[in-house]
N, C-alpha and C. Protein backbone atom coordinates (compact mmCIF):
# COMPACT_ATOMS: atom_id res chain seq x y z
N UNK A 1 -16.55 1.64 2.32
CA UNK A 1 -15.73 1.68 3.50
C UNK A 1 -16.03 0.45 4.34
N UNK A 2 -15.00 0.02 4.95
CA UNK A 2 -15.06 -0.90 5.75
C UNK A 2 -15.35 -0.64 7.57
N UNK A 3 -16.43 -1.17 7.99
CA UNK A 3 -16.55 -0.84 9.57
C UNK A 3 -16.85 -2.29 10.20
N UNK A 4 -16.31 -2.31 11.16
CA UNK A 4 -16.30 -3.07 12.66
C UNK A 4 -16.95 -3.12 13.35
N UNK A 5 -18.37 -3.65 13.61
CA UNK A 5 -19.77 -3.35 14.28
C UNK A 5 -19.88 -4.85 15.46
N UNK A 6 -20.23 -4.20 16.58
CA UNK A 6 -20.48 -4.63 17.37
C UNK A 6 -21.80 -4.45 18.42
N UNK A 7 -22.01 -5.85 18.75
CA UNK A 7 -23.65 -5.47 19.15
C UNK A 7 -23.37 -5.66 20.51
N UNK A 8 -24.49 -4.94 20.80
CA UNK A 8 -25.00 -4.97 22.61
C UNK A 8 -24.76 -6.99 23.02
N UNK A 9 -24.80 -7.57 21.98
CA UNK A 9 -25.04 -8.94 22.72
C UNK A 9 -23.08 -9.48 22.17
N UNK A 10 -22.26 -8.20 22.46
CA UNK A 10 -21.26 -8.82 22.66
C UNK A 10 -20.62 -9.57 20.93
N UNK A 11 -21.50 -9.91 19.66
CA UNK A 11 -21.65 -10.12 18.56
C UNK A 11 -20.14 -8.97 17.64
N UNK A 12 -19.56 -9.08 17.02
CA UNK A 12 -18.98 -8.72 16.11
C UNK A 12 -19.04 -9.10 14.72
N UNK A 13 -18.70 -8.47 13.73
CA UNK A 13 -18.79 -8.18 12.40
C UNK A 13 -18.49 -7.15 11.27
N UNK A 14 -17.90 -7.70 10.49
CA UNK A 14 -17.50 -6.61 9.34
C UNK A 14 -18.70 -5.97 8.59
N UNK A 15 -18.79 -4.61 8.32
CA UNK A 15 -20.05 -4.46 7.14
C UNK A 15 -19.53 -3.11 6.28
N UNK A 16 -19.68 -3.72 4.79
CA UNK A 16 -19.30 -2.58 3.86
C UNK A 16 -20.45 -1.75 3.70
N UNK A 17 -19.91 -0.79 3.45
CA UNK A 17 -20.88 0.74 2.86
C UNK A 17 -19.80 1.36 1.76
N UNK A 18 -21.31 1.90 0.55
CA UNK A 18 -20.50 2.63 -0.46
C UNK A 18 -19.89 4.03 0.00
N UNK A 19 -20.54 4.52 1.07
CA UNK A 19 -19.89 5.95 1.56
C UNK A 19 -20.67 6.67 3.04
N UNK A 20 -19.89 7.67 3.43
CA UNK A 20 -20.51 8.21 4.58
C UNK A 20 -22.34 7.93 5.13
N UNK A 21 -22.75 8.11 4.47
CA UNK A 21 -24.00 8.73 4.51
C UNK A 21 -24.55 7.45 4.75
N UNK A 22 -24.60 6.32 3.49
CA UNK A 22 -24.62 5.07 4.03
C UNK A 22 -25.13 4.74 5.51
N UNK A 23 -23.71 4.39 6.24
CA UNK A 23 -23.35 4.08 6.67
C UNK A 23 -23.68 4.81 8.18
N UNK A 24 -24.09 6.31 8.03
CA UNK A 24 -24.54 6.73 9.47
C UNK A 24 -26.25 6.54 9.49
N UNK A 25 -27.12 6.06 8.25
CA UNK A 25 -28.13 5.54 8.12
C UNK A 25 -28.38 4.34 8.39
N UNK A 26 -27.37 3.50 7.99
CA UNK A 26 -27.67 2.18 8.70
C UNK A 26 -27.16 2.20 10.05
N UNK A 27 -26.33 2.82 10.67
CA UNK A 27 -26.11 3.09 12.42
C UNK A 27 -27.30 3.57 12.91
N UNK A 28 -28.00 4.72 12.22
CA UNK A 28 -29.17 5.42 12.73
C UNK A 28 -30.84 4.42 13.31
N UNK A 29 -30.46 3.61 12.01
CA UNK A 29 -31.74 2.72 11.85
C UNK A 29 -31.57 1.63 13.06
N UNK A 30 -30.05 1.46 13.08
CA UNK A 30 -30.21 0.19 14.52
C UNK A 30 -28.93 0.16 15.43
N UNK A 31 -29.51 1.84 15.82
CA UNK A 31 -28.60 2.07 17.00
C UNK A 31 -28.94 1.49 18.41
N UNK A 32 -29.87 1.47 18.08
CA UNK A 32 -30.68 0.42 19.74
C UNK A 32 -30.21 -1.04 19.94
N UNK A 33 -29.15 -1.27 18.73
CA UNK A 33 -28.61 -2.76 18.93
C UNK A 33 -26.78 -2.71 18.74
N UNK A 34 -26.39 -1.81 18.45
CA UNK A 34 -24.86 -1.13 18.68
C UNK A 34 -24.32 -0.77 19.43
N UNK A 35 -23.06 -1.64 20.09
CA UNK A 35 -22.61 -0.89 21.07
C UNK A 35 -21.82 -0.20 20.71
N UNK A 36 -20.63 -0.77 19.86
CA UNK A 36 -19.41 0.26 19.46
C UNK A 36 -19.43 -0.23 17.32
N UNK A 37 -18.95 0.69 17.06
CA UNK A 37 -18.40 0.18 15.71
C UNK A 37 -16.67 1.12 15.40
N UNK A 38 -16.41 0.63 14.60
CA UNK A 38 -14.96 1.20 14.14
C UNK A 38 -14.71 1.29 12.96
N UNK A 39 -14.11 2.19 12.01
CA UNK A 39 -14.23 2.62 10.78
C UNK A 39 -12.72 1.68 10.39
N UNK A 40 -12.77 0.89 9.94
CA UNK A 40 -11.43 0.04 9.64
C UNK A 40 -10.77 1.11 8.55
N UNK A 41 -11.43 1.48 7.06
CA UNK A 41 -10.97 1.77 6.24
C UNK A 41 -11.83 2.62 5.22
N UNK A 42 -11.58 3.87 5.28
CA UNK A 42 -12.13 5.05 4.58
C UNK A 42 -12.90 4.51 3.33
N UNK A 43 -12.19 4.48 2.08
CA UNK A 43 -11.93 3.68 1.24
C UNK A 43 -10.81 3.20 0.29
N UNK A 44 -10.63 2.97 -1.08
CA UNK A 44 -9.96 2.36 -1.34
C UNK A 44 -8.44 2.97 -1.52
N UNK A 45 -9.16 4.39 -1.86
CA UNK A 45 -7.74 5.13 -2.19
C UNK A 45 -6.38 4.98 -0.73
N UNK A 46 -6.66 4.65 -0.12
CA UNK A 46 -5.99 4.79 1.62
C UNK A 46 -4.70 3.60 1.49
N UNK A 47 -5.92 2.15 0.67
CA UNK A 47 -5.17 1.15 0.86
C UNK A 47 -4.38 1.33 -0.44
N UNK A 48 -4.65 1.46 -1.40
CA UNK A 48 -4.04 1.61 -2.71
C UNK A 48 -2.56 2.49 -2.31
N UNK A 49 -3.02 3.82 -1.80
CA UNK A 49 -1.92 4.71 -1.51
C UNK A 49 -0.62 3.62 -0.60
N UNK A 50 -1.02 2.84 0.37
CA UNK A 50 0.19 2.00 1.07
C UNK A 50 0.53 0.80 0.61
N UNK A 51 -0.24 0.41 -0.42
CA UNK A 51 0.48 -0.59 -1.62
C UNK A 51 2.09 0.32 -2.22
N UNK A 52 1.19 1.14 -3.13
CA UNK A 52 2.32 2.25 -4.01
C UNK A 52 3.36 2.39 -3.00
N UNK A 53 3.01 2.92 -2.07
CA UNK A 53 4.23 3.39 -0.45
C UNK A 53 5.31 1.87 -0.61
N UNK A 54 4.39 0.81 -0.11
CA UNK A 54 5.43 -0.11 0.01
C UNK A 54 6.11 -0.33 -1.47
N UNK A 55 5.59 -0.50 -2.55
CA UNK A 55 6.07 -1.10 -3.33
C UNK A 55 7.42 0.30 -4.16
N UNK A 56 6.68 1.20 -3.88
CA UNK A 56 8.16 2.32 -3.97
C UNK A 56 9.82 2.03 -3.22
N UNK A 57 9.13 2.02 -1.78
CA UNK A 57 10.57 1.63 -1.04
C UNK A 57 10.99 0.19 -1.29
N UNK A 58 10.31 -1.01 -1.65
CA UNK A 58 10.66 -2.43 -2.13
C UNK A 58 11.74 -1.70 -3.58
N UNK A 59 11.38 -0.75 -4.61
CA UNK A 59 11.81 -0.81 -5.75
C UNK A 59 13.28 0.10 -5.15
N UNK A 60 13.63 1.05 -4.36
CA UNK A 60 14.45 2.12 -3.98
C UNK A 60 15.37 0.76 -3.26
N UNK A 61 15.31 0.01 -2.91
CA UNK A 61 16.29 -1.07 -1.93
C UNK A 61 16.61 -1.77 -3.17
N UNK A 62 15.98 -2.59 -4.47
CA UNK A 62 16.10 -3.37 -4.98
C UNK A 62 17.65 -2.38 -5.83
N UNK A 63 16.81 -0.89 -6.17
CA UNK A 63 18.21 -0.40 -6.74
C UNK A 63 19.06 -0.06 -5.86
N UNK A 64 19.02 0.34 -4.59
CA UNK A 64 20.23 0.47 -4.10
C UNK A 64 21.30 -0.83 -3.71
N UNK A 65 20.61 -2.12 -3.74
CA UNK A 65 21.38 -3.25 -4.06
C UNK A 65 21.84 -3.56 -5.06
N UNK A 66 21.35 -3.26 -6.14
CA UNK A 66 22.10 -3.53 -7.49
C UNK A 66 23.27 -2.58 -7.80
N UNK A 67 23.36 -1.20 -7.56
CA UNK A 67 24.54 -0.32 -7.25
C UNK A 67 25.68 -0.99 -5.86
N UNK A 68 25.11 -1.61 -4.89
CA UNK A 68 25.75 -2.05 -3.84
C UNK A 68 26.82 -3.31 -4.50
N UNK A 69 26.05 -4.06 -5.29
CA UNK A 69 26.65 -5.37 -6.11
C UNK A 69 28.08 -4.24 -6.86
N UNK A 70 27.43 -3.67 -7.88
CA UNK A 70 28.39 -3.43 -8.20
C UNK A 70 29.63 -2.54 -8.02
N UNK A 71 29.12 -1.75 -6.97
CA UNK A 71 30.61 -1.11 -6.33
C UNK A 71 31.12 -2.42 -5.64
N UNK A 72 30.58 -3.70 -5.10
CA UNK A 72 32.13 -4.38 -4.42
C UNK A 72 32.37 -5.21 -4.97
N UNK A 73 31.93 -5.86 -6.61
CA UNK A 73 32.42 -7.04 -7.32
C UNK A 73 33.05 -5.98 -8.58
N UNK A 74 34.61 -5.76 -8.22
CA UNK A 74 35.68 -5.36 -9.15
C UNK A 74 35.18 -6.18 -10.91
N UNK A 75 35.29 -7.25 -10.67
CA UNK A 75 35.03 -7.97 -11.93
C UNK A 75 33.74 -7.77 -13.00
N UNK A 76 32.86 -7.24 -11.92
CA UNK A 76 31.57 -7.10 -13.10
C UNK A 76 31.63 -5.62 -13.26
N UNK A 77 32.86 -4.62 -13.31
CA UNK A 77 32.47 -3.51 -14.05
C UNK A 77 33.70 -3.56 -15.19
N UNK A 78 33.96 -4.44 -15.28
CA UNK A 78 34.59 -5.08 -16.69
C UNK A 78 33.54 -6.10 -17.41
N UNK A 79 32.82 -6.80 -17.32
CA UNK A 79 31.76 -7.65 -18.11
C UNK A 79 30.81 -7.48 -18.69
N UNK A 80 30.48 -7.74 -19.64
CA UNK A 80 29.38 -7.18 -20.54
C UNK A 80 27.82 -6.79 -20.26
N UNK A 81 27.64 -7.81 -18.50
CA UNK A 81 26.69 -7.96 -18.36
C UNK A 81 26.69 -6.57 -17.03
N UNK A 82 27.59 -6.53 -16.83
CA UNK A 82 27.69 -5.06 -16.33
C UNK A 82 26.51 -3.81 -16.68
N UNK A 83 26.54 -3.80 -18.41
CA UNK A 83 25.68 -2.73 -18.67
C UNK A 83 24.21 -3.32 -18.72
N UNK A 84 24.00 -4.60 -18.31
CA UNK A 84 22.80 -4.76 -18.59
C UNK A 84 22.33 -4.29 -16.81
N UNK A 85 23.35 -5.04 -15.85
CA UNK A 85 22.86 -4.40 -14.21
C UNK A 85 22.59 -2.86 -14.32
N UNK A 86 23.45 -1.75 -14.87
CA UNK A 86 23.16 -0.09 -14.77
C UNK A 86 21.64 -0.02 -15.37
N UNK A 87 21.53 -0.65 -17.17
CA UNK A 87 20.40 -0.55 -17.21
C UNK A 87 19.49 -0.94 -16.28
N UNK A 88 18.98 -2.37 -15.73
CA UNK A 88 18.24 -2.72 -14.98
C UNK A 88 17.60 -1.99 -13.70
N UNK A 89 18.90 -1.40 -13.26
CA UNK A 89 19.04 -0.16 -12.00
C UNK A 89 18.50 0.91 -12.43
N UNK A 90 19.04 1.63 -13.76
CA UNK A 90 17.66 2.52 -13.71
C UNK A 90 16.60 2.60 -14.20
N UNK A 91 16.24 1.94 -14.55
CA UNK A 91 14.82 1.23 -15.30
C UNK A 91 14.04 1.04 -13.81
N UNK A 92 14.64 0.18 -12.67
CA UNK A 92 13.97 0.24 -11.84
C UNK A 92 13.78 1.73 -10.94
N UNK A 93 15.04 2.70 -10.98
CA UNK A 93 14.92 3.48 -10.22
C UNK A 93 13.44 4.70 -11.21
N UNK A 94 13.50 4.44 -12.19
CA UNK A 94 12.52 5.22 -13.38
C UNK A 94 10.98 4.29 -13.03
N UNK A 95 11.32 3.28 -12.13
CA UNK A 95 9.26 3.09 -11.73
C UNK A 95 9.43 3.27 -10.25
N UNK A 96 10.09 3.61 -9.15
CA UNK A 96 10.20 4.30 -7.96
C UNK A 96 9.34 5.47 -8.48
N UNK A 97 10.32 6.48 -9.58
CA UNK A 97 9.71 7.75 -9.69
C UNK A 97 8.02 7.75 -10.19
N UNK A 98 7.52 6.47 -10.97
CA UNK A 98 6.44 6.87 -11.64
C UNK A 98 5.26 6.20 -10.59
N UNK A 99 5.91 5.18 -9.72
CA UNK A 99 5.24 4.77 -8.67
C UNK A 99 5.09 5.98 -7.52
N UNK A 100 5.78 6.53 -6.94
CA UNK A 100 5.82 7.90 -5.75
C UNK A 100 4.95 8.67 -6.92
N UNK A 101 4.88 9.04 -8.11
CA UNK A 101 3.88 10.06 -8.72
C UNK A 101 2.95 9.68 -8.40
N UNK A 102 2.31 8.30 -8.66
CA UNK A 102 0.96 8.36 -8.14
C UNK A 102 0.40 7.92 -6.81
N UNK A 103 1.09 8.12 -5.65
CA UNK A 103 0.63 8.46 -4.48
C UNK A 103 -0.11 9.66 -3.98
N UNK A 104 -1.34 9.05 -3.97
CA UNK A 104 -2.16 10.66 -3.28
C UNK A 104 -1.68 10.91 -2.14
């Protein structure tokens, strides 16, 4: 986890710990020199989870633009390359779904 430590002399700094316990041991040991600290980031699963988040809704826009293309260009649902945009669209909309699965 990531924390935000700040000393009595006004000093700031980042410091990792592998987990809770850690981390209220090294506060414990030099609390006489801490004024505030701040828990930036639990751990990794938190940030991982708002990667997947963004990169779900990036993939849900990418297909709803490629359906947008082709409802207003008349001409490309006559062209061959037509079926390659539907495929493409749901191929992408099929890693939305497998991306949102693995969001904790």
């Amino acid at each position: 986890m990531k924390v935000l430590i700040e000393t009595l002399n006004n000093r700031r700094g980042y410091k990792f710990f592998e987990n809770r316990e850690e981390m209220d041991a090294y506060l414990g040991r030099h609390c006489g020199d801490i004024a505030s600290y701040e828990i930036l980031q639990e751990d990794d699963t938190a940030s991982t989870n708002d990667i997947l988040q963004g990169l779900a809704e990036e993939c849900e826009v990418l297909h709803n633009k490629l359906f947008y293309i082709y409802r207003q260009q008349e001409k490309l649902k006559k062209a061959k390359h037509y079926q390659q945009l539907i495929y493409a669209a749901g191929r992408i909309y099929d890693a939305c779904g497998a991306i949102r699965s693995c969001i904790k």
